[in-house]
C-alpha atoms as a PDB file:
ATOM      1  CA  UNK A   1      67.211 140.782  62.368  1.00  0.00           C
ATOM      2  CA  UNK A   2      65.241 138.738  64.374  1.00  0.00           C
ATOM      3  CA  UNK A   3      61.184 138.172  63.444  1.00  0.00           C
ATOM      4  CA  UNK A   4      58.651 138.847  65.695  1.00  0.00           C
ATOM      5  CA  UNK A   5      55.386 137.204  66.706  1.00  0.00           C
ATOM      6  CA  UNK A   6      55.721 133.938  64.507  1.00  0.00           C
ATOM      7  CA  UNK A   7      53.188 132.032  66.923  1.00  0.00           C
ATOM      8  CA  UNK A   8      52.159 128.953  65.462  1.00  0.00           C
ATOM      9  CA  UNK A   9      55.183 129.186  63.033  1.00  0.00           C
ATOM     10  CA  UNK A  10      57.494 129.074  65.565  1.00  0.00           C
ATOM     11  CA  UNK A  11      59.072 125.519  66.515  1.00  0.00           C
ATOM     12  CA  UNK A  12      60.942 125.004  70.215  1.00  0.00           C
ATOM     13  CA  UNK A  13      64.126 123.856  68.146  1.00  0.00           C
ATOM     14  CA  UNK A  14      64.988 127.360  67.112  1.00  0.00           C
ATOM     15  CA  UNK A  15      66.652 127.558  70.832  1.00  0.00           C
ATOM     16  CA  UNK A  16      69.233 125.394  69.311  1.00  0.00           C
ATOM     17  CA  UNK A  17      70.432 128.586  67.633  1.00  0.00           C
ATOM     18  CA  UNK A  18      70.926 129.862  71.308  1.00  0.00           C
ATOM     19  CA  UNK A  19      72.359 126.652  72.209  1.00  0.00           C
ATOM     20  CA  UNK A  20      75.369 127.151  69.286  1.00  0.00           C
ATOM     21  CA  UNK A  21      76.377 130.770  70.201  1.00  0.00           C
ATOM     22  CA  UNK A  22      76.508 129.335  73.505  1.00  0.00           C
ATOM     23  CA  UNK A  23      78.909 126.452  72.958  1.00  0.00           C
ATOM     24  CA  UNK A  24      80.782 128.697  70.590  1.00  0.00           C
ATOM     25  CA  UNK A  25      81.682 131.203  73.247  1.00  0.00           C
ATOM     26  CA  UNK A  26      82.679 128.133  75.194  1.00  0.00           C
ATOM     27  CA  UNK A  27      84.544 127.045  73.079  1.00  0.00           C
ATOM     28  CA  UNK A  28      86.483 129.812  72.574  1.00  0.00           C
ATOM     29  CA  UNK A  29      87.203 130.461  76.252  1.00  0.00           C
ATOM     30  CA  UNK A  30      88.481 126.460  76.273  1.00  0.00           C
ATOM     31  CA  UNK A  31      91.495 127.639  73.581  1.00  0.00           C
ATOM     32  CA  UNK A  32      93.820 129.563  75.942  1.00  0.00           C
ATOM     33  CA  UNK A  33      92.217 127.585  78.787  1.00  0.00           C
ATOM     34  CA  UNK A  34      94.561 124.899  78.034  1.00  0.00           C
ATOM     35  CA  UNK A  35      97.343 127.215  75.894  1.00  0.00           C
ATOM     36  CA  UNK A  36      97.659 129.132  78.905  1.00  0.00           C
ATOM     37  CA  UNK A  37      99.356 128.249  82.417  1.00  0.00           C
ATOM     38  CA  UNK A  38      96.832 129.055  85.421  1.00  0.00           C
ATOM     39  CA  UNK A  39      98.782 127.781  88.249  1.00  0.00           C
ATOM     40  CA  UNK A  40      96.410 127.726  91.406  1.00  0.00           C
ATOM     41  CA  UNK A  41      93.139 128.078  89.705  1.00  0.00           C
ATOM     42  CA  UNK A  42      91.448 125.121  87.769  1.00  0.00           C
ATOM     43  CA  UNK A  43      90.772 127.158  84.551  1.00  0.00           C
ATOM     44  CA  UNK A  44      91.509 130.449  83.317  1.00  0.00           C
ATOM     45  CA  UNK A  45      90.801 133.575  85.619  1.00  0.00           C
ATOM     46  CA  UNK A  46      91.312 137.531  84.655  1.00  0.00           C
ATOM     47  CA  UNK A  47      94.045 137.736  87.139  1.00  0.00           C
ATOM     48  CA  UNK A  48      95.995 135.359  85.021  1.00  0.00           C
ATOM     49  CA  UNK A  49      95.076 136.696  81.716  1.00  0.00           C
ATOM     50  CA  UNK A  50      95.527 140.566  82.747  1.00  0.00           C
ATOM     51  CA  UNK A  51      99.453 140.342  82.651  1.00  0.00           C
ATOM     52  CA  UNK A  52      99.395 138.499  79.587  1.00  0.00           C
ATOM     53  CA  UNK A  53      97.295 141.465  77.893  1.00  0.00           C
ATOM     54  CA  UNK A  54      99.440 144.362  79.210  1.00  0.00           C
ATOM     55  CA  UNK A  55     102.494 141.989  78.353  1.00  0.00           C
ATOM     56  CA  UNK A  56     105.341 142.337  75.940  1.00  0.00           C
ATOM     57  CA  UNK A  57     104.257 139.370  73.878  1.00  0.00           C
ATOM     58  CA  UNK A  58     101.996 141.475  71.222  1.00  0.00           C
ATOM     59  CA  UNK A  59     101.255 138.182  69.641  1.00  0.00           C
ATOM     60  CA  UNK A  60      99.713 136.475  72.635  1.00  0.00           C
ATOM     61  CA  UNK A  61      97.894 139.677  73.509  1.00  0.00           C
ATOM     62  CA  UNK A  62      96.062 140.042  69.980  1.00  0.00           C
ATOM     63  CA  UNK A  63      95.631 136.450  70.056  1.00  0.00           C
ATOM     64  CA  UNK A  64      94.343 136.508  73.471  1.00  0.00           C
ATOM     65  CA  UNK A  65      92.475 139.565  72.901  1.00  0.00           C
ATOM     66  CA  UNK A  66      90.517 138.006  69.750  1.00  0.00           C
ATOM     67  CA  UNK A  67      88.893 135.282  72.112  1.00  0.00           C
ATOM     68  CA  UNK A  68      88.041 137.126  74.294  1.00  0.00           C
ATOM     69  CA  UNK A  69      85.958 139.611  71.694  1.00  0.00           C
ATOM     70  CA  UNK A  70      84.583 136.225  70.402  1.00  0.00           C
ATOM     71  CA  UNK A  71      83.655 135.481  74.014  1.00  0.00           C
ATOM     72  CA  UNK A  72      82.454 138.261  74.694  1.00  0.00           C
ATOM     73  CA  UNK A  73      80.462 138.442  71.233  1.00  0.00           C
ATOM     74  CA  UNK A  74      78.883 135.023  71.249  1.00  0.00           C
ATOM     75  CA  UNK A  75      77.736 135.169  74.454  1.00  0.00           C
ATOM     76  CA  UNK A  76      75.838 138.940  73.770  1.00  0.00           C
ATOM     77  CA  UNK A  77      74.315 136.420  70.524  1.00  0.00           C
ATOM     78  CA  UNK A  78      73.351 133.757  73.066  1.00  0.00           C
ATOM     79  CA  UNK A  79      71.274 135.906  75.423  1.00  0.00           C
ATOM     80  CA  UNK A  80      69.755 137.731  72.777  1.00  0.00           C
ATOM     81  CA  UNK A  81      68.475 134.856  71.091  1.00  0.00           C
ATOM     82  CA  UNK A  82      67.527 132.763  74.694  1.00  0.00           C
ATOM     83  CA  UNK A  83      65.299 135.892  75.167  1.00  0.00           C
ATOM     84  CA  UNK A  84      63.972 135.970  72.032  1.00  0.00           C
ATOM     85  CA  UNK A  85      63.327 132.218  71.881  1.00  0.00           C
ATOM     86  CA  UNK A  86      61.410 132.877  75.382  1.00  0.00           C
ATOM     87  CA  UNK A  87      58.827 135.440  74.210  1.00  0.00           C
ATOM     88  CA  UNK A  88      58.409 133.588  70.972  1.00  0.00           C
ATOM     89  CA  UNK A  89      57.804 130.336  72.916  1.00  0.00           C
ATOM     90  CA  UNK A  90      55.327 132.077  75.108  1.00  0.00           C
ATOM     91  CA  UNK A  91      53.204 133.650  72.451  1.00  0.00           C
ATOM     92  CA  UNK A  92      53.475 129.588  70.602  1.00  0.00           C
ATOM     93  CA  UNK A  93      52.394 127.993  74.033  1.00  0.00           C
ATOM     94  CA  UNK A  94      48.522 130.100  73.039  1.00  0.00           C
ATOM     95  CA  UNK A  95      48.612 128.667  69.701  1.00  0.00           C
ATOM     96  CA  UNK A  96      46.324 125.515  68.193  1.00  0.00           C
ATOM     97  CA  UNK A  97      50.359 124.275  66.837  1.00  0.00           C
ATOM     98  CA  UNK A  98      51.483 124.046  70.554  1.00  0.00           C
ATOM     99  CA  UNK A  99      48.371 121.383  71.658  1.00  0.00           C
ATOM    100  CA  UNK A 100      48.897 119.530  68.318  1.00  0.00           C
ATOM    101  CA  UNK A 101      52.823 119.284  69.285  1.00  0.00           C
ATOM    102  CA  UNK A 102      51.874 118.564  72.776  1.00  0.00           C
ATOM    103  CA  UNK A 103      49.696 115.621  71.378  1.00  0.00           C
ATOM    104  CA  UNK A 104      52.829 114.191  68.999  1.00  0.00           C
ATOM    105  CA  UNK A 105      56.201 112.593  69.206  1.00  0.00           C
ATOM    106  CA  UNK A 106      57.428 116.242  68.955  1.00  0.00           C
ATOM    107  CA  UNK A 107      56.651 117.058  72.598  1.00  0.00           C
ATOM    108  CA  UNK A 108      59.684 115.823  73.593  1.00  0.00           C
ATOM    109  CA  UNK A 109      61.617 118.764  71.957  1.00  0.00           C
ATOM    110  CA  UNK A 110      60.581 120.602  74.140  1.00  0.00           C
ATOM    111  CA  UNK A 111      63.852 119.387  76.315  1.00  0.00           C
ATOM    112  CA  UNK A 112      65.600 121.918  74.558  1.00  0.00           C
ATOM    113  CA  UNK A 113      64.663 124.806  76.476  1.00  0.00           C
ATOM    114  CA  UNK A 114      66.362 122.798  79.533  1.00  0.00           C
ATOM    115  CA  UNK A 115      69.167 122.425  77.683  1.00  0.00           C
ATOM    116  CA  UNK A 116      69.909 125.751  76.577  1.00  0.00           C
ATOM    117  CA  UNK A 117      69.201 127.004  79.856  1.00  0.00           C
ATOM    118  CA  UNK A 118      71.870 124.889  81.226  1.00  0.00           C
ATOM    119  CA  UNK A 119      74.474 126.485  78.758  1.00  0.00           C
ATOM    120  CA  UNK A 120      73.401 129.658  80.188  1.00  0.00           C
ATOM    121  CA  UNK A 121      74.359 129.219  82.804  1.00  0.00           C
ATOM    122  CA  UNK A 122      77.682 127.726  81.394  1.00  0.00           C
ATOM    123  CA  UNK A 123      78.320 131.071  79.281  1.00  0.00           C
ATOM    124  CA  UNK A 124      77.227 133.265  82.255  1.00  0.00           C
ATOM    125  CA  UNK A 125      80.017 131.742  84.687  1.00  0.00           C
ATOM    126  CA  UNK A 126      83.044 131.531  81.935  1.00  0.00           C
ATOM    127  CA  UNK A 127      82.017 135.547  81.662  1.00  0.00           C
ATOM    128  CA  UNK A 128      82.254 136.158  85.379  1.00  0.00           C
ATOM    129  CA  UNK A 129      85.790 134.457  85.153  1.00  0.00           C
ATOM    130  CA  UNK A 130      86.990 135.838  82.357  1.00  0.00           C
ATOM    131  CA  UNK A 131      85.713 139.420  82.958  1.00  0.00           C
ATOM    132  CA  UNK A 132      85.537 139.711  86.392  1.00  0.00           C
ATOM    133  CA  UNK A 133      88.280 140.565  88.575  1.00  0.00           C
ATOM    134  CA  UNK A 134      88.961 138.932  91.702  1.00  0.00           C
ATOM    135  CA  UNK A 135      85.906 136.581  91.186  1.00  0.00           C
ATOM    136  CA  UNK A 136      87.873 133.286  91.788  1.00  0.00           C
ATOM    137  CA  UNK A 137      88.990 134.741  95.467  1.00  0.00           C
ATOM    138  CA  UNK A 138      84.534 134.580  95.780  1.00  0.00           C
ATOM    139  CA  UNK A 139      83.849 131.338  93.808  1.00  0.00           C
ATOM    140  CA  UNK A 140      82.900 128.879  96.561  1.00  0.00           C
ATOM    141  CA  UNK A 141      79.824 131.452  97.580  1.00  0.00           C
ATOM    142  CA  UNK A 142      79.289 131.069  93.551  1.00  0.00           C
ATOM    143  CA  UNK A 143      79.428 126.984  93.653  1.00  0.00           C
ATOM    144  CA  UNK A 144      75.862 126.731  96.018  1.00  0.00           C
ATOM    145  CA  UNK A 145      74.370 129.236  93.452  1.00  0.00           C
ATOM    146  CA  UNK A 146      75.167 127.599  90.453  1.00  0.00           C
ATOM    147  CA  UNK A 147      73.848 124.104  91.639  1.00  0.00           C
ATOM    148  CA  UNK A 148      70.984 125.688  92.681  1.00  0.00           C
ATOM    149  CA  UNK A 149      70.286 127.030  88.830  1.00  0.00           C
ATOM    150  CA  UNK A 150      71.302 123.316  87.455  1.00  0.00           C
ATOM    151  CA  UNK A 151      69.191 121.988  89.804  1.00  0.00           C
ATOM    152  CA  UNK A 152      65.801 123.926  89.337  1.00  0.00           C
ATOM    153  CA  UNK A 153      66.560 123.509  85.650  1.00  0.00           C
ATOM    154  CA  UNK A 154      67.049 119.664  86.056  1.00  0.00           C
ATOM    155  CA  UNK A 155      63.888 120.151  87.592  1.00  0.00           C
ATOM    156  CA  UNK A 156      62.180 121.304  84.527  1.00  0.00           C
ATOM    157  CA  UNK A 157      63.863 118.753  82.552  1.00  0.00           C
ATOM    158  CA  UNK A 158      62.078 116.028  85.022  1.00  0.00           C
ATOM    159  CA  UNK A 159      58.683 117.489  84.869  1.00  0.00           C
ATOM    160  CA  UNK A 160      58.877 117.873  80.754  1.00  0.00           C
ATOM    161  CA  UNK A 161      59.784 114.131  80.910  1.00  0.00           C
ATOM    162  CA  UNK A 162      57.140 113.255  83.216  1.00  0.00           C
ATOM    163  CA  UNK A 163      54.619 114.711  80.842  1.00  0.00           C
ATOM    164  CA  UNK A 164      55.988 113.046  77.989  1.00  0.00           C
ATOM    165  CA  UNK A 165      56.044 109.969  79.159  1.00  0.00           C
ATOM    166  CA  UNK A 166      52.559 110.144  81.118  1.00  0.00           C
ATOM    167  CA  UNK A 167      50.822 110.764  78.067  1.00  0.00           C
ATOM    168  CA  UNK A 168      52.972 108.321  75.945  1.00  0.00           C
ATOM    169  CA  UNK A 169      51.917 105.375  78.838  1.00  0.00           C
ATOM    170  CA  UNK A 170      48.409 105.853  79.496  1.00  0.00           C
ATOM    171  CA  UNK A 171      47.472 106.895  75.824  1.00  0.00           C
ATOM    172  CA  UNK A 172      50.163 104.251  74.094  1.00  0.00           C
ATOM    173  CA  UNK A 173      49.993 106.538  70.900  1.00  0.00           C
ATOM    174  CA  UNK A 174      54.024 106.930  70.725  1.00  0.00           C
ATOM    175  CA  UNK A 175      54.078 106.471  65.920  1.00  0.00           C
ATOM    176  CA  UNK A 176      57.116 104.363  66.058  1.00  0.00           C
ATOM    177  CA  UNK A 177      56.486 105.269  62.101  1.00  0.00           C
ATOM    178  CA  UNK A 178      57.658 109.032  62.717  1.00  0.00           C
ATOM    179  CA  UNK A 179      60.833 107.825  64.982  1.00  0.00           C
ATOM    180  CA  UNK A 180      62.994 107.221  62.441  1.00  0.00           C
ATOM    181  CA  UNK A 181      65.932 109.789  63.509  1.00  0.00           C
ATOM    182  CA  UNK A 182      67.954 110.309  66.287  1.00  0.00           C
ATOM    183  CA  UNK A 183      65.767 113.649  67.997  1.00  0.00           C
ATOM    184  CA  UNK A 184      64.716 111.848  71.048  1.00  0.00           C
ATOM    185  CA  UNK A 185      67.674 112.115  71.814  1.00  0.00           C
ATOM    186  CA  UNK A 186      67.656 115.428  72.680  1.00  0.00           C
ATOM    187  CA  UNK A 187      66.556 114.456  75.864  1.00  0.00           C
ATOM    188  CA  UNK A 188      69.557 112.391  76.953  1.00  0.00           C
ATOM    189  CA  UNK A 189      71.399 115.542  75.156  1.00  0.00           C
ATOM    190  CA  UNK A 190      69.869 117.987  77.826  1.00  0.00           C
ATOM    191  CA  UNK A 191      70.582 115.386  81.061  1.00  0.00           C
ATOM    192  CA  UNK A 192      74.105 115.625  80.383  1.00  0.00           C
ATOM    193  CA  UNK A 193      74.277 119.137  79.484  1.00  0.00           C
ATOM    194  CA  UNK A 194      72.650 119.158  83.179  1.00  0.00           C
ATOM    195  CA  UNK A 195      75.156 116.767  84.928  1.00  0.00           C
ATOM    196  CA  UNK A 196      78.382 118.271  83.487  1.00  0.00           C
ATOM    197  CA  UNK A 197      77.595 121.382  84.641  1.00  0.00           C
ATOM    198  CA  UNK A 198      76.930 120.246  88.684  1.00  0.00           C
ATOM    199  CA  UNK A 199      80.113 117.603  88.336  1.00  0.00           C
ATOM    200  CA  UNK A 200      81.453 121.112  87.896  1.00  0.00           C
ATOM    201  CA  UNK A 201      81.411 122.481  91.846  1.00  0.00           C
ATOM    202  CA  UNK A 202      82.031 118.584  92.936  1.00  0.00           C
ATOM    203  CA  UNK A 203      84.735 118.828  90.963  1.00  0.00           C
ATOM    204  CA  UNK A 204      86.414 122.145  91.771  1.00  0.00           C
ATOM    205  CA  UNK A 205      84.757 123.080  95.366  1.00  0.00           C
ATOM    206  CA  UNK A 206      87.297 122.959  98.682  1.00  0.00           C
ATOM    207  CA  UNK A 207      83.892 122.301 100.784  1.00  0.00           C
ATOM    208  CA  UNK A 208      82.959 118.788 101.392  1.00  0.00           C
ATOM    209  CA  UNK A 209      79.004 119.343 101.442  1.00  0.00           C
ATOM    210  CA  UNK A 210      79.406 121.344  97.879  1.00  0.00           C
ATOM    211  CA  UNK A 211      81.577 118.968  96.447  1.00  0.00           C
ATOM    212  CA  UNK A 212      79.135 115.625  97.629  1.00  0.00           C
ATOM    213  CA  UNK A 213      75.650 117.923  96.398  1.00  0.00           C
ATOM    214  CA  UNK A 214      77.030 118.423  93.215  1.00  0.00           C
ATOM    215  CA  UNK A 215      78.274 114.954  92.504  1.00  0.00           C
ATOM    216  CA  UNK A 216      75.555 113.030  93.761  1.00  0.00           C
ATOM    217  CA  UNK A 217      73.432 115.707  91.652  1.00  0.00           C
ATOM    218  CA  UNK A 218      75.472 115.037  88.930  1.00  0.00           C
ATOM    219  CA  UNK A 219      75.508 110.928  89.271  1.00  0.00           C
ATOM    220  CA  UNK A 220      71.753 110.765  89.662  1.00  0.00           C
ATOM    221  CA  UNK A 221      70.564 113.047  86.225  1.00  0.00           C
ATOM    222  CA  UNK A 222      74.005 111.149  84.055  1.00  0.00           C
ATOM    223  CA  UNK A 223      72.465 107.821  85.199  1.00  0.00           C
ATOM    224  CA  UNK A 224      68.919 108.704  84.059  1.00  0.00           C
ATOM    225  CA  UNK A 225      70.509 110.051  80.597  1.00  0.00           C
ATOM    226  CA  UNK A 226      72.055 107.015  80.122  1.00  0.00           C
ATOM    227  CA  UNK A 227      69.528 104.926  80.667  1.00  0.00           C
ATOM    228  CA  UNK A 228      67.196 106.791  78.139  1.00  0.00           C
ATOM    229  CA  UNK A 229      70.195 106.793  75.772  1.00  0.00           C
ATOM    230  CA  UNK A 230      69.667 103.072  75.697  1.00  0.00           C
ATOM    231  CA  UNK A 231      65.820 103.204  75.152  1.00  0.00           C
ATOM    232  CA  UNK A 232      65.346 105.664  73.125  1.00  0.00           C
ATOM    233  CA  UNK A 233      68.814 104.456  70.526  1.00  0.00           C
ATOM    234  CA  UNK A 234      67.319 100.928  70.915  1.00  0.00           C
ATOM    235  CA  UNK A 235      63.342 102.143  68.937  1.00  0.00           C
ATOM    236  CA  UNK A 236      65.428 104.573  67.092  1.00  0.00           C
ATOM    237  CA  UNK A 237      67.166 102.462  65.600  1.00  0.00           C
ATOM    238  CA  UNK A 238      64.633 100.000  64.933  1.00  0.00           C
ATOM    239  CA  UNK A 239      62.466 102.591  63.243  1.00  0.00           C
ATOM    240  CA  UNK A 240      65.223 103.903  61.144  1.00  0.00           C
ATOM    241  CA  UNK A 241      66.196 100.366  59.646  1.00  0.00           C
ATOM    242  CA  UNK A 242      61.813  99.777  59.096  1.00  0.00           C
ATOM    243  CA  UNK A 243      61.382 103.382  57.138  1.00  0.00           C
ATOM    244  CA  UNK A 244      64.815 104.430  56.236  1.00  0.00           C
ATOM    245  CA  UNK A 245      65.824 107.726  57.776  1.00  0.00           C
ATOM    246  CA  UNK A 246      64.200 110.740  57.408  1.00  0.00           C
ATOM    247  CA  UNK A 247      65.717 113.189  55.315  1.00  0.00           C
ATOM    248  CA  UNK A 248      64.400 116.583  57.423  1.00  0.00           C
ATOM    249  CA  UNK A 249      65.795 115.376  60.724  1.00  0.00           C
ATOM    250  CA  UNK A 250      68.944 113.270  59.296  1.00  0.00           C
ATOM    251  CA  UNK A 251      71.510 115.853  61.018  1.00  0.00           C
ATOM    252  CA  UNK A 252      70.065 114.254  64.341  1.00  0.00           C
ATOM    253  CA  UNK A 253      72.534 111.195  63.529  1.00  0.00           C
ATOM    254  CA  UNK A 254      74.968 113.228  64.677  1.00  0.00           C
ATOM    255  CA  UNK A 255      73.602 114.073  68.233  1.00  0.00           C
ATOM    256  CA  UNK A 256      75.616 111.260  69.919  1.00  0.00           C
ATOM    257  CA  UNK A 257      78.944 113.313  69.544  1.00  0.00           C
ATOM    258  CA  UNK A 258      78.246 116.035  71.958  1.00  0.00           C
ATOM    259  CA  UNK A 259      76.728 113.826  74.341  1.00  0.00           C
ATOM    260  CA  UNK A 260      79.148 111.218  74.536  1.00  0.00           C
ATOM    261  CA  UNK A 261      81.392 114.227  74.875  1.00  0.00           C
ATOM    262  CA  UNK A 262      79.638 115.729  77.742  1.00  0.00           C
ATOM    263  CA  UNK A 263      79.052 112.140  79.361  1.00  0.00           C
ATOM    264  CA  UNK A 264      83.452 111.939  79.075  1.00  0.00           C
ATOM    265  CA  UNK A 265      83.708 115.247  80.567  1.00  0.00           C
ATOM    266  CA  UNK A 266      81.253 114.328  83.442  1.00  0.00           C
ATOM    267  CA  UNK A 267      82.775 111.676  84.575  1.00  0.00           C
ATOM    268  CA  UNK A 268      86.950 113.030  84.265  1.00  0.00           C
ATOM    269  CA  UNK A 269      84.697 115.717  86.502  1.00  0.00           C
ATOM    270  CA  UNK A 270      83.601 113.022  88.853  1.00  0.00           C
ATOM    271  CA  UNK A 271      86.656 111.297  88.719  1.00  0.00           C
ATOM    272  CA  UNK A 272      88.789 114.519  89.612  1.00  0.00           C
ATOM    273  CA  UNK A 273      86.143 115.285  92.889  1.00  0.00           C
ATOM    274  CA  UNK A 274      86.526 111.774  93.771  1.00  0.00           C
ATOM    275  CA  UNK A 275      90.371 112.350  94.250  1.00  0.00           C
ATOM    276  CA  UNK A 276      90.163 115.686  95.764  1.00  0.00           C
ATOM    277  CA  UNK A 277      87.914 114.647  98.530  1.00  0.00           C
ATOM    278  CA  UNK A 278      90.189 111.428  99.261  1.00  0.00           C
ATOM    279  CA  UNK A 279      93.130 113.501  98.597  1.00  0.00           C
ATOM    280  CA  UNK A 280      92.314 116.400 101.286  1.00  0.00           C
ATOM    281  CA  UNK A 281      91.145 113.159 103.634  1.00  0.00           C
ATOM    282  CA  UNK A 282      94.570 111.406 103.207  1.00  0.00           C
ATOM    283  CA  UNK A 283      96.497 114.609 104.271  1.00  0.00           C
ATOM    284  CA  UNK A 284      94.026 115.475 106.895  1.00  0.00           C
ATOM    285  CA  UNK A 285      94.516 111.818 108.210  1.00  0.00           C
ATOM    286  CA  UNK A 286      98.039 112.290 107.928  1.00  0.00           C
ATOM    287  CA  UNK A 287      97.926 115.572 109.927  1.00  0.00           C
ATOM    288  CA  UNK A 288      96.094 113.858 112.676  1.00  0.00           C
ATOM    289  CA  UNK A 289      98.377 110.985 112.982  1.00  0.00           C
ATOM    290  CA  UNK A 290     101.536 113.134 113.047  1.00  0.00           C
ATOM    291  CA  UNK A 291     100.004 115.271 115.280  1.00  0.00           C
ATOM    292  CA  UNK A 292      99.294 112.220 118.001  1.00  0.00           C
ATOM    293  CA  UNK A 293     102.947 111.636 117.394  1.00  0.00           C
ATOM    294  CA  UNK A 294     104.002 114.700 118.628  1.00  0.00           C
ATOM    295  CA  UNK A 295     101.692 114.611 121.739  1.00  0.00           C
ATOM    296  CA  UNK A 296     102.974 110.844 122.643  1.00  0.00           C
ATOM    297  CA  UNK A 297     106.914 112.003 121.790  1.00  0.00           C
ATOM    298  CA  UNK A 298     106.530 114.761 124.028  1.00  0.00           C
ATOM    299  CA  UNK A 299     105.053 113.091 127.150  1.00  0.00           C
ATOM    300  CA  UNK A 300     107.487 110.429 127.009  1.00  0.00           C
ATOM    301  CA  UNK A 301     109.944 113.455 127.006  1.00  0.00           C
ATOM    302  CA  UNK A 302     108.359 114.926 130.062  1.00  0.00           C
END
């Protein structure tokens, strides 16, 4: 049961909770992802799991039919807790707690909100393919939509940073004393979260404009994360080996997993829209040049 009206007891971090059921349902929509052949589609679909459930493999149906209950579950979880977290976070931005965090390193945790918004999105569109039938045969009219939602919330992520960092540069009262763990990096965390998900339509989009907005999107927010991965490790670090690392906020050593993981996934995305674009050039070239063939074969004939 969730708790109501916490105000200044409430911290920004608790959309983290959001953030897990989030990755969790992810997660288990990746497992038959890659168990299960999906010729013609780059992931999983409902036309291709469909047979599989009214199949007469009983095994692969249960199985298939537990992750998709967990899907399904996690992602109800998710919401619930993203709206929750939202009208707790209002009713905390009235409170004498929100000014004193807006006034400390803690401001920057606020870049959690972009990054569970970004998941959102991520759970919302593995729910459309998973549940939805048909939806894949609609998907390119889905690709503009979803950079659009990356984008205005890589929007927020900017203007949260250029708070941060406008107070931090006129007002030089950054306590290098209270940096000793790794939760700046939530920042960086949220970037990528932001970048994977438009190397997403560069990756899997057949138009050429989609496919160039969302990697160039994606390029320009992975090379500001990685950037601030460098800054804010370097001071981290440095902190950490003055003061020894604080106990409350040691888990935050382990932050650099999932973004290094999302910063691999990024760029196998970019990597695999780079060679679909020069892939569908090659054979257009190709198509052109055997069709001049043709033209000059036949008027010699004539």
């Amino acid at each position: 049961m969730l708790i109501s009206n916490l105000n200044e007891k409430y911290n920004p971090l608790y959309f983290l909770a959001a953030l897990g059921a989030g990755g969790l349902a992810v997660s288990f929509f990746m497992y038959p992802n890659f168990l299960i052949e999906h010729k013609g589609t780059p992931m999983l679909t409902f036309d291709q799991i469909k047979p599989l459930l009214m199949g007469d493999d009983k095994v692969t149906a249960i199985l298939l039919s537990g992750a998709l209950i967990a899907i399904a579950l996690l992602a109800i979880l998710h919401f619930r807790l993203l709206f929750w977290n939202i009208s707790e976070y209002r009713k905390f931005k009235k409170t004498d707690a929100f000014q004193g965090l807006m006034h400390s390193n803690r401001e920057i945790s606020l870049m959690v909100i972009p990054l569970t918004l970004a998941m959102s999105v991520n759970v919302a569109f593995i729910l459309g393919a998973v549940f939805v039938p048909g939806l894949w045969s609609v998907v390119e009219y889905l690709f503009p939509m979803a950079i659009v939602s990356f984008l205005a919330i890589g929007v927020y992520a900017l203007k949260i940073l250029g708070d941060y960092f406008t107070r931090i540069f006129i007002k030089g009262d950054f306590k290098f004393n209270e940096n000793n763990n790794f939760t700046q990096m939530i920042a960086i965390f949220a970037l990528t979260m932001i970048a994977v998900g438009l190397a997403a339509p560069g990756a899997m989009s057949h138009h050429k404009e989609i496919n160039a907005l969302g990697m160039f999107s994606s390029i320009f927010f992975l090379s500001i994360a990685v950037i601030l991965m460098v800054i804010k490790m370097t001071i981290a670090f440095k902190s950490t080996l003055e003061h020894g690392v604080d106990k409350g906020t040691s888990a935050s050593l382990w932050m650099m997993i999932p973004i290094l993981t999302l910063m691999g996934i990024t760029v196998i995305r970019l990597t695999m829209g780079l060679h679909h674009v020069s892939k569908r050039r090659y054979l257009s070239l190709h198509s052109l040049s055997l069709h001049r063939l043709l033209f000059h074969y036949k008027y010699l004939l004539v």
